[in-house]
PDB file of N, CA and C in Angstrom:
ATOM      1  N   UNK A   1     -44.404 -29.233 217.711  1.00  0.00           N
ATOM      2  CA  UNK A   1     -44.121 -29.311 219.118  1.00  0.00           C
ATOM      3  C   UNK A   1     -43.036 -30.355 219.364  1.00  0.00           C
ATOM      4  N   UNK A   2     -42.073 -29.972 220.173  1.00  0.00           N
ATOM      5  CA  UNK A   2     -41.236 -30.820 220.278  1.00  0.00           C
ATOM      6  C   UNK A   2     -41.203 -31.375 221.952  1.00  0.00           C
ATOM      7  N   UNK A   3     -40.816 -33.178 221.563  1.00  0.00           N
ATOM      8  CA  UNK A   3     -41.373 -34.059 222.657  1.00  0.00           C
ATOM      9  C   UNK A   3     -40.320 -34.137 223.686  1.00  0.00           C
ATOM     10  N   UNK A   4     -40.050 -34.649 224.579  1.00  0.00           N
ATOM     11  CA  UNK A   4     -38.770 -35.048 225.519  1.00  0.00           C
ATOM     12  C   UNK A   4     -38.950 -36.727 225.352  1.00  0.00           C
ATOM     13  N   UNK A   5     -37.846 -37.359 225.314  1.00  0.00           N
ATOM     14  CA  UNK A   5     -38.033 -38.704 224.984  1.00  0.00           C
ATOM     15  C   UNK A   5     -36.640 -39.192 225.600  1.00  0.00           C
ATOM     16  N   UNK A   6     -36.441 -40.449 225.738  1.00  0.00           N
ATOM     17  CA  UNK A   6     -35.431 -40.956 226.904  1.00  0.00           C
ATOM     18  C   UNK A   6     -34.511 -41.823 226.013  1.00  0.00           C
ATOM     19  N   UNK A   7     -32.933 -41.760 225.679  1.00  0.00           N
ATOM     20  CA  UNK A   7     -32.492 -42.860 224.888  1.00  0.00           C
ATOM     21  C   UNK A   7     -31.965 -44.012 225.872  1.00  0.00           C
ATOM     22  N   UNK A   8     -32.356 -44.986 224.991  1.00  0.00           N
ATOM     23  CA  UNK A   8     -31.688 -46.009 226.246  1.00  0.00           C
ATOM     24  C   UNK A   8     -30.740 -46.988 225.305  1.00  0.00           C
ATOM     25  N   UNK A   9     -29.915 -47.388 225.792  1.00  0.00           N
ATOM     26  CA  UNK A   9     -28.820 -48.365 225.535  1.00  0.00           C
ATOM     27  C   UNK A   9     -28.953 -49.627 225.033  1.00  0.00           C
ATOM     28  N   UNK A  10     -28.530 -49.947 223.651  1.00  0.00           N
ATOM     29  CA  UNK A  10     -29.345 -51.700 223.205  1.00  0.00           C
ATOM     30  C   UNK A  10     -28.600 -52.309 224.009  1.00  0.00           C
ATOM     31  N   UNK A  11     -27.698 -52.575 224.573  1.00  0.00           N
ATOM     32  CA  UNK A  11     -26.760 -53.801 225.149  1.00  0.00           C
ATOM     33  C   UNK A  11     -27.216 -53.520 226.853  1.00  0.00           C
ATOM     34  N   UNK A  12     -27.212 -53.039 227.493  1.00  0.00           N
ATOM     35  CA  UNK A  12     -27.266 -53.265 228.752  1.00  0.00           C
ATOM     36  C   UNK A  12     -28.469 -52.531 229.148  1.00  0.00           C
ATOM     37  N   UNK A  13     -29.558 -52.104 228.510  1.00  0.00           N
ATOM     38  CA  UNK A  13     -31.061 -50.933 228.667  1.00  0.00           C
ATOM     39  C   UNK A  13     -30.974 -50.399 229.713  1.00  0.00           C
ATOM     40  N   UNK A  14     -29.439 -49.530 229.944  1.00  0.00           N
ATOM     41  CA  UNK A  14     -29.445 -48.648 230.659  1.00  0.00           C
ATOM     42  C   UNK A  14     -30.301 -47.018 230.071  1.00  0.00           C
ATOM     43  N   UNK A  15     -30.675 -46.359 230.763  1.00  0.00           N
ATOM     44  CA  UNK A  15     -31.791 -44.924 230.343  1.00  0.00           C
ATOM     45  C   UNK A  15     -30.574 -44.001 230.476  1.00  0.00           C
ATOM     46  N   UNK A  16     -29.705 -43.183 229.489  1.00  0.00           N
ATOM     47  CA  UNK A  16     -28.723 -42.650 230.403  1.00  0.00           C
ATOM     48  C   UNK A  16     -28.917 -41.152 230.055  1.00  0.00           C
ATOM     49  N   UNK A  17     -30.006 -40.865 228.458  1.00  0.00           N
ATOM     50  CA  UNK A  17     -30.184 -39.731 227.914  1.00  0.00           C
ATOM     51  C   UNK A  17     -31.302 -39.364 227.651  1.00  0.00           C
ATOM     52  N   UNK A  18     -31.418 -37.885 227.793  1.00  0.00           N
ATOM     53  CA  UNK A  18     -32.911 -37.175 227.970  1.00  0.00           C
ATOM     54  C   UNK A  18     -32.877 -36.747 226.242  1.00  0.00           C
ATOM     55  N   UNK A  19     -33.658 -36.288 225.173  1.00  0.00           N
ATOM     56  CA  UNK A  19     -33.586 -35.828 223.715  1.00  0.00           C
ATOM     57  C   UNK A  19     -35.022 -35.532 223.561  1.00  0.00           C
ATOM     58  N   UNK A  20     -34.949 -34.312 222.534  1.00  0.00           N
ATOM     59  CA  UNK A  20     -35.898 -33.561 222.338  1.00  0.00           C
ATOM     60  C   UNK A  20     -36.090 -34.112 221.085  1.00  0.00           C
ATOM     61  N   UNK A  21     -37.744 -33.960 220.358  1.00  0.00           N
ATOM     62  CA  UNK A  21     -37.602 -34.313 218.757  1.00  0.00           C
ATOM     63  C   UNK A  21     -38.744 -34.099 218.567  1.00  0.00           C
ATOM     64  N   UNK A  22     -38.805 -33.213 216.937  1.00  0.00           N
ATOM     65  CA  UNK A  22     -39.905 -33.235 216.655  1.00  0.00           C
ATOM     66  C   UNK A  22     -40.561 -34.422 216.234  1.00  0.00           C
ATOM     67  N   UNK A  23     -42.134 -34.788 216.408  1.00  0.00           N
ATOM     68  CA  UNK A  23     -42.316 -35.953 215.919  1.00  0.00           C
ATOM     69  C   UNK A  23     -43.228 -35.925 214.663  1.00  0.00           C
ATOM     70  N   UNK A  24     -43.378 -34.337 214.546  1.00  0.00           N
ATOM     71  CA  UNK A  24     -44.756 -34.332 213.277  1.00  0.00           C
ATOM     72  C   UNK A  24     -43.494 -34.440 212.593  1.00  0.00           C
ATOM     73  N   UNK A  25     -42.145 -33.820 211.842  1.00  0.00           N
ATOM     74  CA  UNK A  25     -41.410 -33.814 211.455  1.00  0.00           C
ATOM     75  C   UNK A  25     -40.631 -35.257 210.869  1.00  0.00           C
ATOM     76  N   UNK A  26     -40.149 -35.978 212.292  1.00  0.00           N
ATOM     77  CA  UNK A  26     -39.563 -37.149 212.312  1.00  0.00           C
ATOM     78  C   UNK A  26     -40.037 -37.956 212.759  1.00  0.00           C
ATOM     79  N   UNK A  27     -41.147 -38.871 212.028  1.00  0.00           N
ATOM     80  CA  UNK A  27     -42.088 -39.625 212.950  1.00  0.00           C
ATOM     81  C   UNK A  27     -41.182 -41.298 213.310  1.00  0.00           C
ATOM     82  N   UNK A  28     -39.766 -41.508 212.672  1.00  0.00           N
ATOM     83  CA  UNK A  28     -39.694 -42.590 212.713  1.00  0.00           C
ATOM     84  C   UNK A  28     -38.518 -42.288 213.981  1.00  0.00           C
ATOM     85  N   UNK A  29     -38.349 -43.831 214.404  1.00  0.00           N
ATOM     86  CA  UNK A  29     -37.446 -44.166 215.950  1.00  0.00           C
ATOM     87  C   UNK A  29     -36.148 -43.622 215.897  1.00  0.00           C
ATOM     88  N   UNK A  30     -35.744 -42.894 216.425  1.00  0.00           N
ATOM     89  CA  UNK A  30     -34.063 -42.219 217.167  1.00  0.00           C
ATOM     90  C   UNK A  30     -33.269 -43.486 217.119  1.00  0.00           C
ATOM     91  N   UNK A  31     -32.046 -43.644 216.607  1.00  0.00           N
ATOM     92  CA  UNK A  31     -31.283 -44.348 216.514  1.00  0.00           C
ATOM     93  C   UNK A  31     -29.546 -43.356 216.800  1.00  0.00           C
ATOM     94  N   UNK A  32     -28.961 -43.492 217.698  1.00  0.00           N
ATOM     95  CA  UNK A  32     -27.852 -42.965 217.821  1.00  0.00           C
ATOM     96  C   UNK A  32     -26.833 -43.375 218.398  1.00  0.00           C
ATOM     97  N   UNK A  33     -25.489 -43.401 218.017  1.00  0.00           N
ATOM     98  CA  UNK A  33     -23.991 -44.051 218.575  1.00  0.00           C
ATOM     99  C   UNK A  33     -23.802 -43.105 219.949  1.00  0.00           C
ATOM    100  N   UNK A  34     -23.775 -43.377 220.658  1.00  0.00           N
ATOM    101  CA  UNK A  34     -23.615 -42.397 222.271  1.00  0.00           C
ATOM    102  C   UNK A  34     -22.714 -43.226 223.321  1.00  0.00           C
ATOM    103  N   UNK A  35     -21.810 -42.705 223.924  1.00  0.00           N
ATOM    104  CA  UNK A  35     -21.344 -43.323 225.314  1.00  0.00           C
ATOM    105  C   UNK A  35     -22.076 -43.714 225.971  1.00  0.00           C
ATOM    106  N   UNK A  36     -22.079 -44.748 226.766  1.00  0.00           N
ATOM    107  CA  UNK A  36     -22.460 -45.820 227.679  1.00  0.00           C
ATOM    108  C   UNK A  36     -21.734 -45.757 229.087  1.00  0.00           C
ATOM    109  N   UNK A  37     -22.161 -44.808 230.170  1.00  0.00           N
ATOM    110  CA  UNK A  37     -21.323 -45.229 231.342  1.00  0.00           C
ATOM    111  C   UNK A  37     -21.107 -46.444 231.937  1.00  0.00           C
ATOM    112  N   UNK A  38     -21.868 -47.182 231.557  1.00  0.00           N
ATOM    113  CA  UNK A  38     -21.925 -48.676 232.176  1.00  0.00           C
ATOM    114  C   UNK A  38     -21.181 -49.330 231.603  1.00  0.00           C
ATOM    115  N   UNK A  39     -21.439 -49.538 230.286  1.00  0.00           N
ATOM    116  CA  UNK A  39     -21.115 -50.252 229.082  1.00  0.00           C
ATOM    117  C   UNK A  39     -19.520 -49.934 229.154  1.00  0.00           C
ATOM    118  N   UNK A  40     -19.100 -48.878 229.140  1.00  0.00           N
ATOM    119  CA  UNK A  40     -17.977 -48.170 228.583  1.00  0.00           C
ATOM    120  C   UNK A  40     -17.088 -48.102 227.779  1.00  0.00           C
ATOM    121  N   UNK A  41     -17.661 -48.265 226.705  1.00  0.00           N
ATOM    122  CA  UNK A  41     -17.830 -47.968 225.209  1.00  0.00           C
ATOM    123  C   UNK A  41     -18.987 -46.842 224.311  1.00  0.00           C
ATOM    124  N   UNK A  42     -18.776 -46.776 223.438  1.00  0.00           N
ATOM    125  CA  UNK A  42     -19.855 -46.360 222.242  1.00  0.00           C
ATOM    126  C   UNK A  42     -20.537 -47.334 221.734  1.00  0.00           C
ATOM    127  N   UNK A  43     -22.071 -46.879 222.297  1.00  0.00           N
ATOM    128  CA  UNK A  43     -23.333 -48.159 221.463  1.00  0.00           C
ATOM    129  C   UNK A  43     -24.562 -47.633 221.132  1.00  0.00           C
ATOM    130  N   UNK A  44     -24.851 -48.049 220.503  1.00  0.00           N
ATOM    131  CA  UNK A  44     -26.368 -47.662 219.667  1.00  0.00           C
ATOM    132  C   UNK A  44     -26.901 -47.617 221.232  1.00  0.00           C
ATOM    133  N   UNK A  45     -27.671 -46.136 221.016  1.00  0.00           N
ATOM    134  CA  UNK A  45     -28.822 -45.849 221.880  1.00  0.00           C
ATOM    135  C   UNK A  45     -30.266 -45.557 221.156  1.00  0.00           C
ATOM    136  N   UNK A  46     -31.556 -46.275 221.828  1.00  0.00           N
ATOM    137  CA  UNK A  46     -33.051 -46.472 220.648  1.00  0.00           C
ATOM    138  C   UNK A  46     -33.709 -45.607 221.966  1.00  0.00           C
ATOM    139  N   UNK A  47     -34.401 -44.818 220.848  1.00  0.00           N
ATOM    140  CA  UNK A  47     -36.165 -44.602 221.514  1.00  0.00           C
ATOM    141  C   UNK A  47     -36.375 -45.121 222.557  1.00  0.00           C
ATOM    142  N   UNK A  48     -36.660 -44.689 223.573  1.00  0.00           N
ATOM    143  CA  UNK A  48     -37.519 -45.623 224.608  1.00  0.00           C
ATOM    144  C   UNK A  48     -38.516 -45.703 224.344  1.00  0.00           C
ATOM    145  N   UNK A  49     -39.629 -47.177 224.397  1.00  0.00           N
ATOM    146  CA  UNK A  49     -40.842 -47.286 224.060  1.00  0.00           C
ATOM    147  C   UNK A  49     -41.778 -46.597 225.426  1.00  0.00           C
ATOM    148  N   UNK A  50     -43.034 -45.963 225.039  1.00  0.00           N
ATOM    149  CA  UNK A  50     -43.687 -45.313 226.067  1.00  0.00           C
ATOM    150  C   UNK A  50     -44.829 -46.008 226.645  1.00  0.00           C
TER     151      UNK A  50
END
Protein backbone atom coordinates (compact mmCIF):
# COMPACT_ATOMS: atom_id res chain seq x y z
CA UNK A 1 0.00 0.00 0.00
CA UNK A 2 1.29 3.09 -0.84
CA UNK A 3 1.31 6.14 1.78
CA UNK A 4 0.98 10.03 0.94
CA UNK A 5 3.69 11.72 2.95
CA UNK A 6 4.72 15.52 2.91
CA UNK A 7 8.50 16.61 1.99
CA UNK A 8 9.61 19.43 3.78
CA UNK A 9 12.68 21.59 3.36
CA UNK A 10 15.92 21.18 5.85
CA UNK A 11 16.85 24.92 5.71
CA UNK A 12 13.77 26.91 6.06
CA UNK A 13 10.87 23.69 7.06
CA UNK A 14 8.93 24.95 4.52
CA UNK A 15 6.07 21.74 3.51
CA UNK A 16 6.16 22.46 -0.24
CA UNK A 17 5.68 18.59 -1.53
CA UNK A 18 3.02 15.96 -1.42
CA UNK A 19 5.00 12.01 -2.32
CA UNK A 20 3.71 8.74 -2.44
CA UNK A 21 5.90 5.63 -1.08
CA UNK A 22 5.77 2.40 -0.44
CA UNK A 23 6.70 1.77 3.10
CA UNK A 24 6.60 -2.16 3.39
CA UNK A 25 9.10 -1.81 0.50
CA UNK A 26 11.14 1.32 1.64
CA UNK A 27 10.91 1.49 5.22
CA UNK A 28 13.77 3.99 5.61
CA UNK A 29 13.34 8.21 5.48
CA UNK A 30 12.92 10.06 1.85
CA UNK A 31 15.79 12.11 1.34
CA UNK A 32 15.64 14.30 -1.91
CA UNK A 33 17.42 17.47 -3.77
CA UNK A 34 14.07 19.51 -4.83
CA UNK A 35 13.43 23.31 -5.46
CA UNK A 36 12.61 25.47 -2.68
CA UNK A 37 10.20 28.39 -3.52
CA UNK A 38 11.23 30.20 -0.58
CA UNK A 39 14.64 29.20 -0.35
CA UNK A 40 15.26 29.65 -4.07
CA UNK A 41 17.61 27.29 -4.66
CA UNK A 42 17.93 23.37 -4.67
CA UNK A 43 17.91 21.70 -1.04
CA UNK A 44 17.56 18.54 0.55
CA UNK A 45 13.90 17.90 1.22
CA UNK A 46 13.23 14.97 4.50
CA UNK A 47 10.20 13.00 5.45
CA UNK A 48 7.96 14.87 7.44
CA UNK A 49 7.77 13.39 10.88
CA UNK A 50 4.00 12.32 11.69
Amino acid sequence: MRDKLQLRCTTCKEENYIYKKNKSIHPEKLKINKYCWKCNTKTAHEEKKK
